[in-house]
Protein backbone atom coordinates (compact mmCIF):
# COMPACT_ATOMS: atom_id res chain seq x y z
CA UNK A 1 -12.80 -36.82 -12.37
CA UNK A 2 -10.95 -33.48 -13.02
CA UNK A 3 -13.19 -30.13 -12.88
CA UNK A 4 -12.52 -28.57 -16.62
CA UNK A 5 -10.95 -25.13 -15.35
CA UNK A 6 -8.83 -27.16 -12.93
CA UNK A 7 -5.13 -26.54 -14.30
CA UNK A 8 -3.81 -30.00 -12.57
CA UNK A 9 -5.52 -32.62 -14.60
CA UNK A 10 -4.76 -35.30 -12.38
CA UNK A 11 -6.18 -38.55 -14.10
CA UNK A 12 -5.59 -37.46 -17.63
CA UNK A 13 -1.77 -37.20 -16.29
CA UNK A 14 -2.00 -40.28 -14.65
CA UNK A 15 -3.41 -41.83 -17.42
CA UNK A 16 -0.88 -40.49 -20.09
CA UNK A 17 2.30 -41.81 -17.87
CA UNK A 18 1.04 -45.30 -18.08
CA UNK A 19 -1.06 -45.55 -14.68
CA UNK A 20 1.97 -44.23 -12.58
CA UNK A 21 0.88 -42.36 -10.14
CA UNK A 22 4.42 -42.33 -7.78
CA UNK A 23 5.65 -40.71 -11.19
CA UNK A 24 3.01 -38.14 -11.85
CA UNK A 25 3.18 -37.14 -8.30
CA UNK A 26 7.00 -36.88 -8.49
CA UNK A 27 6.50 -34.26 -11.54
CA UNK A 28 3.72 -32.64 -10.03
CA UNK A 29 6.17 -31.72 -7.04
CA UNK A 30 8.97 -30.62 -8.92
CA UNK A 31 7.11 -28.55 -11.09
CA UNK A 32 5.81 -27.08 -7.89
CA UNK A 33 9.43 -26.65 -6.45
CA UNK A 34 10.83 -25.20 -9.49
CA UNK A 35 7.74 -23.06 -10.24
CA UNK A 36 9.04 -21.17 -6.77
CA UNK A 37 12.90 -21.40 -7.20
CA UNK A 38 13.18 -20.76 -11.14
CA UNK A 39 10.34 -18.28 -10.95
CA UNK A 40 11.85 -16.27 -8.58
CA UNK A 41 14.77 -16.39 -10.60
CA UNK A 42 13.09 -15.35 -13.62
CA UNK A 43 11.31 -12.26 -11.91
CA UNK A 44 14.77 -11.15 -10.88
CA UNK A 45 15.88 -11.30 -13.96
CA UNK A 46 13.08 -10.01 -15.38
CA UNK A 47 13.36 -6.92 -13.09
CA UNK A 48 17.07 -7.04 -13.60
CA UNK A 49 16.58 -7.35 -17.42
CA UNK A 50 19.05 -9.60 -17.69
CA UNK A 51 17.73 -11.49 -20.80
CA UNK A 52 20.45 -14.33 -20.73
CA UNK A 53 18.51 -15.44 -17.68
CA UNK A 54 15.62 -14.84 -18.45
CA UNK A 55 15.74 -17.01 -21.58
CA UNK A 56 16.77 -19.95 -19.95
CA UNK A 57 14.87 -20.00 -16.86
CA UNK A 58 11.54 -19.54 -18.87
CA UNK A 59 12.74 -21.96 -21.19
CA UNK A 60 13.04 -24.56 -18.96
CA UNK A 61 9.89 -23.44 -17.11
CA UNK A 62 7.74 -23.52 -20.34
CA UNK A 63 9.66 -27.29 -21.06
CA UNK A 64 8.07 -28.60 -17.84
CA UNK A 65 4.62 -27.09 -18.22
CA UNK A 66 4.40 -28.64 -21.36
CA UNK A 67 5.60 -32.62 -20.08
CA UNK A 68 2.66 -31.82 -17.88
CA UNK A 69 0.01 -30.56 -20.06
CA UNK A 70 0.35 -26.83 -18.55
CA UNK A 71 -0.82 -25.25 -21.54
CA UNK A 72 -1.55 -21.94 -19.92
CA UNK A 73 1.56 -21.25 -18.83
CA UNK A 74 3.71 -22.52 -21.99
CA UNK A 75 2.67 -19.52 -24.06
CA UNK A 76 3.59 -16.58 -21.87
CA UNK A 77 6.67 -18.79 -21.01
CA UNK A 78 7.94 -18.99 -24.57
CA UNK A 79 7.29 -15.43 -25.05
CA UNK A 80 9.72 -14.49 -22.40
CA UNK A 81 12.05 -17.09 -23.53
CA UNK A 82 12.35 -15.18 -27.01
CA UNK A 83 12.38 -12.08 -25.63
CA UNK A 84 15.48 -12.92 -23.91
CA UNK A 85 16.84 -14.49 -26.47
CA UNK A 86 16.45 -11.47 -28.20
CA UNK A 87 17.28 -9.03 -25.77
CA UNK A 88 13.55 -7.19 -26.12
CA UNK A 89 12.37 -5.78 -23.01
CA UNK A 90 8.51 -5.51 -24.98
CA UNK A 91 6.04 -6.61 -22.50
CA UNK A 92 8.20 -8.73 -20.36
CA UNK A 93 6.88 -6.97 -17.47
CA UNK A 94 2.99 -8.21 -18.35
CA UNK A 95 4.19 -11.64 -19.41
CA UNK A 96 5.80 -11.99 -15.91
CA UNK A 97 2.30 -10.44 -14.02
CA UNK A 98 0.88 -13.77 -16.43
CA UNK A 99 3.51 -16.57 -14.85
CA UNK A 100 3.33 -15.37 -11.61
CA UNK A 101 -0.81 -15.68 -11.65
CA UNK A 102 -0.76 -19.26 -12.51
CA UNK A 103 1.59 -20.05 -10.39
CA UNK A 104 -0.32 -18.83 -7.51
CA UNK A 105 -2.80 -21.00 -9.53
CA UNK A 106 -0.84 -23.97 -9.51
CA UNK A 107 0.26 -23.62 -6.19
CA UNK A 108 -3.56 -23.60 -4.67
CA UNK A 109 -4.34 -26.29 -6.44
CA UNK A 110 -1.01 -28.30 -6.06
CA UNK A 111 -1.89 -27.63 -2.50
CA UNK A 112 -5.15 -28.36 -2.41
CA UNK A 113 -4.33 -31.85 -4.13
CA UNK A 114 -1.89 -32.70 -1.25
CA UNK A 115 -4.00 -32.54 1.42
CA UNK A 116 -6.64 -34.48 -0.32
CA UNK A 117 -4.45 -37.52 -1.32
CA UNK A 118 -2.23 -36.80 1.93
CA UNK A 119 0.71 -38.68 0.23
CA UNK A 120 1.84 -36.58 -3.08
């Protein structure tokens, strides 16, 4: 049973893929992988304000938070996504403090999940 404030809901994402589990695992790492490689992309470009970039990389950020039923991060996500889009600088600084919380979020408890199934 998932924990309600637990941002990985395991066995509802199990459940919603049809039982498999070699699947939901395989999301649950890349989300984990890209989390680290497009995030640190998007800070640089956030820093950089090089809205191009940061359009896409938050756009395809928000797209896999959302397959996954990351609902926390799709809003901040989008927001950054339309800011680049729109070349608006408001509040992307804030919006990136946001993302980069929940990853360290997701990351503890993507972690944390690993070690106790020991095969994700």
């Amino acid at each position: 049973m998932t924990a309600p404030d637990t941002m990985i809901r395991y066995d509802d994402l199990v459940a919603k893929f049809m039982n498999d589990k070699e699947y939901v695992d395989d999301k649950l790492a890349s989300f984990a992988r890209d989390l680290r490689e497009k995030g640190d992309e998007l800070e640089r470009a956030v820093a950089e304000r090089r809205f191009e970039k940061i359009a896409l990389m938050a756009h395809s950020l928000s797209g896999e938070a959302r397959l996954l039923g990351m609902d926390a991060f799709v809003e901040p996500l989008r927001t950054l996504s339309q800011g680049g889009l729109h070349d608006d600088p408001t509040g992307l600084d804030g919006l990136m403090d946001r993302v980069r919380a929940l990853r360290d979020r997701y990351w503890a408890e993507y972690e944390a999940l690993v070690r106790r199934s020991g095969d994700l």
